[in-house]
PDB file of N, CA and C in Angstrom:
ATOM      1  N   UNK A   1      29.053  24.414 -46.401  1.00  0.00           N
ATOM      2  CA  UNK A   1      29.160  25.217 -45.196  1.00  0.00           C
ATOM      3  C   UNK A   1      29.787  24.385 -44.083  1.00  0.00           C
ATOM      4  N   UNK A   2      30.647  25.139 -43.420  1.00  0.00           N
ATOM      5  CA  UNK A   2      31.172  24.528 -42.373  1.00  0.00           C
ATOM      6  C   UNK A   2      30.372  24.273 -41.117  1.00  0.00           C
ATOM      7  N   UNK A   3      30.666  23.041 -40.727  1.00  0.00           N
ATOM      8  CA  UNK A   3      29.536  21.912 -39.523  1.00  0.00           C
ATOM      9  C   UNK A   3      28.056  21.507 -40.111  1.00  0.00           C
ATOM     10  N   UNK A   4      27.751  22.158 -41.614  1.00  0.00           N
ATOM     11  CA  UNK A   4      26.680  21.430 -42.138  1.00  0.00           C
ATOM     12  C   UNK A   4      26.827  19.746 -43.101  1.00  0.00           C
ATOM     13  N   UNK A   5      26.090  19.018 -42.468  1.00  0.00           N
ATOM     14  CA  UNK A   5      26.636  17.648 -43.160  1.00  0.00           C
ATOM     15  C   UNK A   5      25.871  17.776 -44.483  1.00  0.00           C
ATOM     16  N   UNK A   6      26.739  17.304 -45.611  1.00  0.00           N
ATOM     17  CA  UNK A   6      26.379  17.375 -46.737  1.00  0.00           C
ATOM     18  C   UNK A   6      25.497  16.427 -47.528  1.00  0.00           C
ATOM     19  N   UNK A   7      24.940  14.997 -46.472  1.00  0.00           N
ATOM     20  CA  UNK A   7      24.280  14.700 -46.405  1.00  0.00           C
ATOM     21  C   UNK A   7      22.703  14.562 -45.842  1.00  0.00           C
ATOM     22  N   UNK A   8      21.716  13.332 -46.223  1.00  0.00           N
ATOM     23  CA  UNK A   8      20.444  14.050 -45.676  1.00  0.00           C
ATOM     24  C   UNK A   8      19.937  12.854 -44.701  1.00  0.00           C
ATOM     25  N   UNK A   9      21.140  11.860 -44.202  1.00  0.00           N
ATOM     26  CA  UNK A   9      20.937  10.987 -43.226  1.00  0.00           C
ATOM     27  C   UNK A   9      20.054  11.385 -42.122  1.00  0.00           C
ATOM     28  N   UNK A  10      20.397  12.431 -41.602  1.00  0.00           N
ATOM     29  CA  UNK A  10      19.643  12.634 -40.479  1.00  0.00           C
ATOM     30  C   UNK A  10      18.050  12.807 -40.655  1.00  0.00           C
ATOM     31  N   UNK A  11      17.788  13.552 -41.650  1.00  0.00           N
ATOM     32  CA  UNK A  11      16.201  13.965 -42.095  1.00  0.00           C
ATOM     33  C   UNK A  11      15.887  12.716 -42.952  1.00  0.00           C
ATOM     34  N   UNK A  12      16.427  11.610 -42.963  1.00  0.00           N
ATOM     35  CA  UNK A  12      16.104  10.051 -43.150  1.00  0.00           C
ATOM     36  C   UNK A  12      15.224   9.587 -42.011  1.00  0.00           C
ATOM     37  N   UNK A  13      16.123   9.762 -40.942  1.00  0.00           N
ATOM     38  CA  UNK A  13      16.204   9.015 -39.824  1.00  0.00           C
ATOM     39  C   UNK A  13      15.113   9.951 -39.021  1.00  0.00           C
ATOM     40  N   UNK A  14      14.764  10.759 -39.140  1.00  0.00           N
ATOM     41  CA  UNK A  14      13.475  11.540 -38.177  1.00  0.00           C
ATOM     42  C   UNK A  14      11.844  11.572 -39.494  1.00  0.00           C
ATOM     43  N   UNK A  15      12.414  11.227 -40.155  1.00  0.00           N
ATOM     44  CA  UNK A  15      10.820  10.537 -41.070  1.00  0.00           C
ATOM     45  C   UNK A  15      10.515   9.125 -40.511  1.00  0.00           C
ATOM     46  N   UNK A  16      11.636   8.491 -40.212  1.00  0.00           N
ATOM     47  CA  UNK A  16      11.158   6.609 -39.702  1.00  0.00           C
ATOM     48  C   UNK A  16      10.723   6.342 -39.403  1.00  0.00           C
ATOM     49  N   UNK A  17      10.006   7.165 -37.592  1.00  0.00           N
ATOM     50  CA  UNK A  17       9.033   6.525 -37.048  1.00  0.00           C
ATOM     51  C   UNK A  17       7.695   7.128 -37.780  1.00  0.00           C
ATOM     52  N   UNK A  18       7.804   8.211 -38.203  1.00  0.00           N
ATOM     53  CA  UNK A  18       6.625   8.439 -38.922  1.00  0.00           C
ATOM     54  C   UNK A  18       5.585   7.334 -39.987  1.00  0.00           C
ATOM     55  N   UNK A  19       7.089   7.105 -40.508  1.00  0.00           N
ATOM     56  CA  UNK A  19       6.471   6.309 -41.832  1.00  0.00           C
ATOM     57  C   UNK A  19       6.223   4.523 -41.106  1.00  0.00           C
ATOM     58  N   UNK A  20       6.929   4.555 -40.318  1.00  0.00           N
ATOM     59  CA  UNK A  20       6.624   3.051 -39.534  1.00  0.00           C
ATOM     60  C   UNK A  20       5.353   2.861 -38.685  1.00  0.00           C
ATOM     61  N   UNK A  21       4.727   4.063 -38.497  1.00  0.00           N
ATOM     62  CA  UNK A  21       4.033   4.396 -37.999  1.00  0.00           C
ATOM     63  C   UNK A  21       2.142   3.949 -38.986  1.00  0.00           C
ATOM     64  N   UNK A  22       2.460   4.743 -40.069  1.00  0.00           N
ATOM     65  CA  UNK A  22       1.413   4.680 -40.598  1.00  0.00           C
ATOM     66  C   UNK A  22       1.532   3.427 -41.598  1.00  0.00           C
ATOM     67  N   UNK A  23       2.637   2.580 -41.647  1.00  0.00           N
ATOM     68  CA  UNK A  23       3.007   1.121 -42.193  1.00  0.00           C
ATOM     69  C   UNK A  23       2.284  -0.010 -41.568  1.00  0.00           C
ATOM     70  N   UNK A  24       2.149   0.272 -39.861  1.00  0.00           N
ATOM     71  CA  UNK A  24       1.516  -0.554 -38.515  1.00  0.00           C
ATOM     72  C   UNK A  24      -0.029  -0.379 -38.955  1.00  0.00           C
ATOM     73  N   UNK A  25       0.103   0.541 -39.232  1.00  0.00           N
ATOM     74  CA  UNK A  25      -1.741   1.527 -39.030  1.00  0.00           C
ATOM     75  C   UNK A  25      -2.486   1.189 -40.608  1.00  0.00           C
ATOM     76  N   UNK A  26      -1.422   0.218 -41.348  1.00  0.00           N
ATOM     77  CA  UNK A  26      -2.477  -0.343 -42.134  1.00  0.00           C
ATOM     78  C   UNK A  26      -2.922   0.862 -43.201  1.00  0.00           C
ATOM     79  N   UNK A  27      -1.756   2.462 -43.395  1.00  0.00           N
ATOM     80  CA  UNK A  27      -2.131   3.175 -44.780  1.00  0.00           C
ATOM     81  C   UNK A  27      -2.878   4.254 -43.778  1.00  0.00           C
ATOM     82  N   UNK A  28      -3.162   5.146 -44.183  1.00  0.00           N
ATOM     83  CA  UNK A  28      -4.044   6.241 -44.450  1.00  0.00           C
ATOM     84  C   UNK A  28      -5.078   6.058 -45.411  1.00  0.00           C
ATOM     85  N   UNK A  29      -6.036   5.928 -45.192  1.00  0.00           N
ATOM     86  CA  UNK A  29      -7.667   5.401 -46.056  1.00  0.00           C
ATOM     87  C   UNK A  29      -8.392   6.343 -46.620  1.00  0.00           C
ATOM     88  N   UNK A  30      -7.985   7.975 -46.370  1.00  0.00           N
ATOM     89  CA  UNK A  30      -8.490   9.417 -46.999  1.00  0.00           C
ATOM     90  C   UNK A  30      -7.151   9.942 -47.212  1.00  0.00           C
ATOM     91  N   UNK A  31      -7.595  11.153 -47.922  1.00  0.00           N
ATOM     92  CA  UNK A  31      -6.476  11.979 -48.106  1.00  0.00           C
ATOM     93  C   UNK A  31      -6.504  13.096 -47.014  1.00  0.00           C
ATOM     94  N   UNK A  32      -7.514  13.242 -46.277  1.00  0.00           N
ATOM     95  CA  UNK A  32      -8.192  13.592 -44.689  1.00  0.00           C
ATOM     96  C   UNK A  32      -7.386  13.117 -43.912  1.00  0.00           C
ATOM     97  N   UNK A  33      -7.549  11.964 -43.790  1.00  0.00           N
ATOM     98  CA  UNK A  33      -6.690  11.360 -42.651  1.00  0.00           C
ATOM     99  C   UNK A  33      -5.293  11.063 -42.799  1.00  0.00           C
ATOM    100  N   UNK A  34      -4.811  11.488 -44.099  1.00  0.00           N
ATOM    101  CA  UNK A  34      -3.108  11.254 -44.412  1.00  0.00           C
ATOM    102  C   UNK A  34      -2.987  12.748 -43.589  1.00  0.00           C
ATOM    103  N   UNK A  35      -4.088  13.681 -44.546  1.00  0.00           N
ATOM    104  CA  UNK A  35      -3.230  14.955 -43.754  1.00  0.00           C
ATOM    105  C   UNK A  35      -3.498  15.041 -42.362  1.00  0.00           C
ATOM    106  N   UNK A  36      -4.024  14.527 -41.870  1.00  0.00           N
ATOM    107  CA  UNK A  36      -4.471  14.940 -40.591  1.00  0.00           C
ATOM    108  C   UNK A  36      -3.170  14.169 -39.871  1.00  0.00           C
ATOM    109  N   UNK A  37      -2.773  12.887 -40.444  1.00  0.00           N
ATOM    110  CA  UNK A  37      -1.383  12.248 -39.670  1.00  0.00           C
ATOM    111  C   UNK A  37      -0.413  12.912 -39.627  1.00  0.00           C
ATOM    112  N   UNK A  38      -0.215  13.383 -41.240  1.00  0.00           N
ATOM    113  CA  UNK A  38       0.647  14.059 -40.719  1.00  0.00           C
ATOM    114  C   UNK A  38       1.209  15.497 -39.995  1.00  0.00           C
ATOM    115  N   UNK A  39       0.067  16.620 -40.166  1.00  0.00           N
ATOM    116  CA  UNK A  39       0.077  17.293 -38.837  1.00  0.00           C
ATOM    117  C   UNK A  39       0.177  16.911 -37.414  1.00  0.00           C
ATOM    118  N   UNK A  40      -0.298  15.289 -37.361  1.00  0.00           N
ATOM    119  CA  UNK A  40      -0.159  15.287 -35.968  1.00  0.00           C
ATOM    120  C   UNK A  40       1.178  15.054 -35.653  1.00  0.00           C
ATOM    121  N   UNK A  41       1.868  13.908 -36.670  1.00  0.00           N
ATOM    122  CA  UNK A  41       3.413  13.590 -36.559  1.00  0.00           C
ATOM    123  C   UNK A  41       3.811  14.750 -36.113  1.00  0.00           C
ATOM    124  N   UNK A  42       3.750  15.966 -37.202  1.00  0.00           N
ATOM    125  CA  UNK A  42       4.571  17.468 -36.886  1.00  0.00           C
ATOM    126  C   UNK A  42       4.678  17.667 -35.812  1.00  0.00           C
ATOM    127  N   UNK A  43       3.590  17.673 -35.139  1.00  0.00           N
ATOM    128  CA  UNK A  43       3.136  18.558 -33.801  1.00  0.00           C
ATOM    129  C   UNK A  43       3.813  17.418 -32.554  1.00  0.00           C
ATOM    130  N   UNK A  44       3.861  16.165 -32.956  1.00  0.00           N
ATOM    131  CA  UNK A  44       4.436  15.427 -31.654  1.00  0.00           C
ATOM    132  C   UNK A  44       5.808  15.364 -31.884  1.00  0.00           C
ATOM    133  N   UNK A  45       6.507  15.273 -33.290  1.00  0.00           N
ATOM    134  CA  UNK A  45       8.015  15.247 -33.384  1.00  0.00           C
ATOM    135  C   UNK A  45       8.390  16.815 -33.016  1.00  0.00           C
ATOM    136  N   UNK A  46       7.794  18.034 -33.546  1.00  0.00           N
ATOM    137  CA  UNK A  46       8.505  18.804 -32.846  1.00  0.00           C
ATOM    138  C   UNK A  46       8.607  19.475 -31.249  1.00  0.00           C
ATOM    139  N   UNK A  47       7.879  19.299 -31.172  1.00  0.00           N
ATOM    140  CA  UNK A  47       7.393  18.929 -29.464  1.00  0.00           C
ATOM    141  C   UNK A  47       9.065  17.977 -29.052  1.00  0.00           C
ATOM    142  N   UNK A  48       8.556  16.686 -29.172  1.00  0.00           N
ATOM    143  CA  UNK A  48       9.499  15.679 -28.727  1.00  0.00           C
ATOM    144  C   UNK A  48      11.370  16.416 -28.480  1.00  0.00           C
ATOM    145  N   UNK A  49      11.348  17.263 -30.470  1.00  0.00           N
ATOM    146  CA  UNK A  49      12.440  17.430 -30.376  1.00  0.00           C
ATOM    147  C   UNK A  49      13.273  18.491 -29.691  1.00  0.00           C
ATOM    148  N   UNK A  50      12.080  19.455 -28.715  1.00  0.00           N
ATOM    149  CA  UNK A  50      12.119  20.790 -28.455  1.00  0.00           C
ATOM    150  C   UNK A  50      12.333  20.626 -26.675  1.00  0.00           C
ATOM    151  N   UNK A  51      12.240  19.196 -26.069  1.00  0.00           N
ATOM    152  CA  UNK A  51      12.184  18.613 -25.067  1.00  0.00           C
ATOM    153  C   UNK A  51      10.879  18.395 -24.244  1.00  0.00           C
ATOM    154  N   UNK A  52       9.719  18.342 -25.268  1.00  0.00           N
ATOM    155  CA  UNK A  52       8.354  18.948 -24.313  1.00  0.00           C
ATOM    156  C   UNK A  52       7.436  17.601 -24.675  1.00  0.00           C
ATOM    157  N   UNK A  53       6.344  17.751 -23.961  1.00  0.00           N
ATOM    158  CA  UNK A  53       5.751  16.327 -23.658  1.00  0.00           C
ATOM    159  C   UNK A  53       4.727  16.682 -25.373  1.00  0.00           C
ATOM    160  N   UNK A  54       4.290  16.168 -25.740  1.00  0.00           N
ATOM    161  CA  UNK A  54       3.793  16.046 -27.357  1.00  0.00           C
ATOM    162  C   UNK A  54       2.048  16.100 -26.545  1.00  0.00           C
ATOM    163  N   UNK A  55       1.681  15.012 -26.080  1.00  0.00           N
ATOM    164  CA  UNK A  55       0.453  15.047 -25.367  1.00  0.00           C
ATOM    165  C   UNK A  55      -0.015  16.240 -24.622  1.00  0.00           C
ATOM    166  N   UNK A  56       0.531  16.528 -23.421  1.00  0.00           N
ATOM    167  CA  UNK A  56       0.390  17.720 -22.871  1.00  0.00           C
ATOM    168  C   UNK A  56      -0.009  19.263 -23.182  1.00  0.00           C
ATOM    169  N   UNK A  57       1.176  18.693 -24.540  1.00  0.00           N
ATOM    170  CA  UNK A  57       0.735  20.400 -25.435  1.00  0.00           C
ATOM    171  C   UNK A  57      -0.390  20.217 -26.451  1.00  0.00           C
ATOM    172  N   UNK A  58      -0.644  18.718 -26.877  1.00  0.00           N
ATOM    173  CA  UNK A  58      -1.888  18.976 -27.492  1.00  0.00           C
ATOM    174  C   UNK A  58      -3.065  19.158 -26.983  1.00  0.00           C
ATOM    175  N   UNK A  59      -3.137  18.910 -25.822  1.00  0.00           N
ATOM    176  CA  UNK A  59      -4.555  18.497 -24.861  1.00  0.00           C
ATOM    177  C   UNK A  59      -4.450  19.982 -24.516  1.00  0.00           C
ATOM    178  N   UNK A  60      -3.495  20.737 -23.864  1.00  0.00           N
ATOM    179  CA  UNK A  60      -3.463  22.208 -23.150  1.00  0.00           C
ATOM    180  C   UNK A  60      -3.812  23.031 -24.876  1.00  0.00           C
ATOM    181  N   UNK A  61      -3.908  22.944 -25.429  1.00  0.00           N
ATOM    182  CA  UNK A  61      -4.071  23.720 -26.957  1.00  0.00           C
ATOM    183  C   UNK A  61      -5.366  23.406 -27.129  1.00  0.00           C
ATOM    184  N   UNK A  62      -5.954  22.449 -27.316  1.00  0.00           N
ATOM    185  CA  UNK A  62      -7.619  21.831 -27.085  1.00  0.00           C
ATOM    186  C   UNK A  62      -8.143  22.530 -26.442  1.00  0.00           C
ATOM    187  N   UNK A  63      -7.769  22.312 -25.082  1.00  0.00           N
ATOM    188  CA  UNK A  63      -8.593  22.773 -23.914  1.00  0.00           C
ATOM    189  C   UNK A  63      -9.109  24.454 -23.988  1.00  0.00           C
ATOM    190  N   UNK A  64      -7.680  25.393 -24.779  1.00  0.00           N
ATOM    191  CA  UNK A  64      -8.094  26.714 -24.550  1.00  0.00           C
ATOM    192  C   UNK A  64      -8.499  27.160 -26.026  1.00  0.00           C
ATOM    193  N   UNK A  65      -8.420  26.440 -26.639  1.00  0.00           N
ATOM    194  CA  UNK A  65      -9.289  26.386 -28.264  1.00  0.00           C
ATOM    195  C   UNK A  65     -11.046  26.159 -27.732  1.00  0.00           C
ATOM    196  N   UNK A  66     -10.881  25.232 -26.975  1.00  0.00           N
ATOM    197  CA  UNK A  66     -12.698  25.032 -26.504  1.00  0.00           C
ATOM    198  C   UNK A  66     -12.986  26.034 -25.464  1.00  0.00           C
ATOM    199  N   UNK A  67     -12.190  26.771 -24.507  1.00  0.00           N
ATOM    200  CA  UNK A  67     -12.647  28.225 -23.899  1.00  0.00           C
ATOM    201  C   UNK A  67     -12.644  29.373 -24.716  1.00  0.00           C
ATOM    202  N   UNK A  68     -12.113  29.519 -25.802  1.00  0.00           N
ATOM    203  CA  UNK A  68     -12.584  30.242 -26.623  1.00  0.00           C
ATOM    204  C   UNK A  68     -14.134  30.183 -27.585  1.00  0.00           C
ATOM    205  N   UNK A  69     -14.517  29.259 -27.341  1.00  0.00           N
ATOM    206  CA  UNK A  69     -15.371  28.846 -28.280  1.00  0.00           C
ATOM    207  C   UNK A  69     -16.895  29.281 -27.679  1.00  0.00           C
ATOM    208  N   UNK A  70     -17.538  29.299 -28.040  1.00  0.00           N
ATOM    209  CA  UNK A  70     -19.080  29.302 -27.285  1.00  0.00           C
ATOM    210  C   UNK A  70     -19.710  27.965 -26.514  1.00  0.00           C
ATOM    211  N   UNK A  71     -20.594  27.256 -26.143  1.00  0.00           N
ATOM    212  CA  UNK A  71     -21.423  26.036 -26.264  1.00  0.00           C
ATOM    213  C   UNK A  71     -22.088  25.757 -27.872  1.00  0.00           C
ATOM    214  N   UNK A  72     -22.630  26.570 -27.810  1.00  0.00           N
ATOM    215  CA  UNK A  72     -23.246  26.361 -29.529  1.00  0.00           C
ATOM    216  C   UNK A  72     -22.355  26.084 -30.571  1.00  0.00           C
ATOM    217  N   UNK A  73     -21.257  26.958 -30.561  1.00  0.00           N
ATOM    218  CA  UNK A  73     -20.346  26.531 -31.634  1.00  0.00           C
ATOM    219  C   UNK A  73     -19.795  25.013 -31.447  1.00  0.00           C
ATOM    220  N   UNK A  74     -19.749  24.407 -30.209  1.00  0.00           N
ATOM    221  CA  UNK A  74     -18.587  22.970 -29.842  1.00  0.00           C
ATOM    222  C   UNK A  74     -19.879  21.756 -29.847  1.00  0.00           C
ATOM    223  N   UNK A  75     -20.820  22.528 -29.629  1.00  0.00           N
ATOM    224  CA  UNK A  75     -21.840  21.405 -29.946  1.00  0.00           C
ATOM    225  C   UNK A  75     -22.228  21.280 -31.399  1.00  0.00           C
ATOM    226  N   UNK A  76     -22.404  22.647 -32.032  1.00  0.00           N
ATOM    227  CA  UNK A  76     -21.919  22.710 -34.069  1.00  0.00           C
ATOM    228  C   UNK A  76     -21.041  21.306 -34.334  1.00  0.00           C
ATOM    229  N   UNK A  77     -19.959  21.906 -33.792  1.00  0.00           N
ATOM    230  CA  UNK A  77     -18.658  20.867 -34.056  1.00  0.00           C
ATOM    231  C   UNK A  77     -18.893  19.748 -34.148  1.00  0.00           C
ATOM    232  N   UNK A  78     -19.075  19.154 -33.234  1.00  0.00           N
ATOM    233  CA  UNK A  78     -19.442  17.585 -32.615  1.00  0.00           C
ATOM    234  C   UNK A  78     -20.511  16.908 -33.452  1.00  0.00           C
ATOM    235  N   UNK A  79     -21.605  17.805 -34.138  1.00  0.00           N
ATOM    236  CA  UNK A  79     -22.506  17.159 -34.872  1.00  0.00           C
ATOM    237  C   UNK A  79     -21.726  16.732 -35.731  1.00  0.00           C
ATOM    238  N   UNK A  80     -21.375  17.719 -36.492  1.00  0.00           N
ATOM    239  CA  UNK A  80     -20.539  18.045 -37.684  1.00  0.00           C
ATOM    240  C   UNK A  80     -19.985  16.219 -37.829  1.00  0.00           C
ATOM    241  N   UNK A  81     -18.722  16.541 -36.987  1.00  0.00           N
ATOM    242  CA  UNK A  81     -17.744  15.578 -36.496  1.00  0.00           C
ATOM    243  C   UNK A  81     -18.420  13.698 -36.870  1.00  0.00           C
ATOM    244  N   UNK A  82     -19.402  14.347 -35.752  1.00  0.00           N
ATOM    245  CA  UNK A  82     -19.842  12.864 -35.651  1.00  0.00           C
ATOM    246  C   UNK A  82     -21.036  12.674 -36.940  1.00  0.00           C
ATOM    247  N   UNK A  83     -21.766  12.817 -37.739  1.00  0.00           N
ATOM    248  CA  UNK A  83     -22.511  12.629 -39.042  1.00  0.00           C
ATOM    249  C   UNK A  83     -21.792  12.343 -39.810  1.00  0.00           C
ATOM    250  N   UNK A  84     -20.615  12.432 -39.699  1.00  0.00           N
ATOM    251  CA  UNK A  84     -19.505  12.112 -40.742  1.00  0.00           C
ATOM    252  C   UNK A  84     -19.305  10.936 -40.760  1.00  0.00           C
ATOM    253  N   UNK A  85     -19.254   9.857 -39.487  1.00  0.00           N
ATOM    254  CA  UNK A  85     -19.132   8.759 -39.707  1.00  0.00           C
ATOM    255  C   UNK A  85     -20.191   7.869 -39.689  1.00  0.00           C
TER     256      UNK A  85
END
């Protein structure tokens, strides 16, 4: 197709910091926490690539995920969360 490069350089080069990322970080130690990296990668590279702050939109997505929620249910959570470790 014309203006599509027929190579896959570019989708090389936007895995890098990902994978340099979890190279620093010493592995992923669950298969929990691989997936959980890499949803987060998703969510901050496409953010990044869309021109928008990666932080901002995760914290504003939190915030109205926990106004939806009850007290009982976020205090559920948190047990949950924290017995785990």
């Amino acid at each position: 197709y014309e203006g599509v490069s027929p190579y896959n350089n570019h989708a090389e080069q936007q895995m890098r910091s990902p994978v340099l990322t979890r190279k620093v970080s010493q592995q992923n130690r669950s298969d929990q926490g691989a997936q959980t990296q890499s949803i987060l990668m998703t969510l901050f590279r496409s953010a990044q690539l869309q021109g928008h702050n990666p932080v901002e939109i995760i914290l504003s997505t939190a915030k109205e995920a926990l106004k939806a929620r009850s007290t009982d249910e976020i205090l559920n959570c948190q047990l949950i969360l924290f017995s785990k470790s």
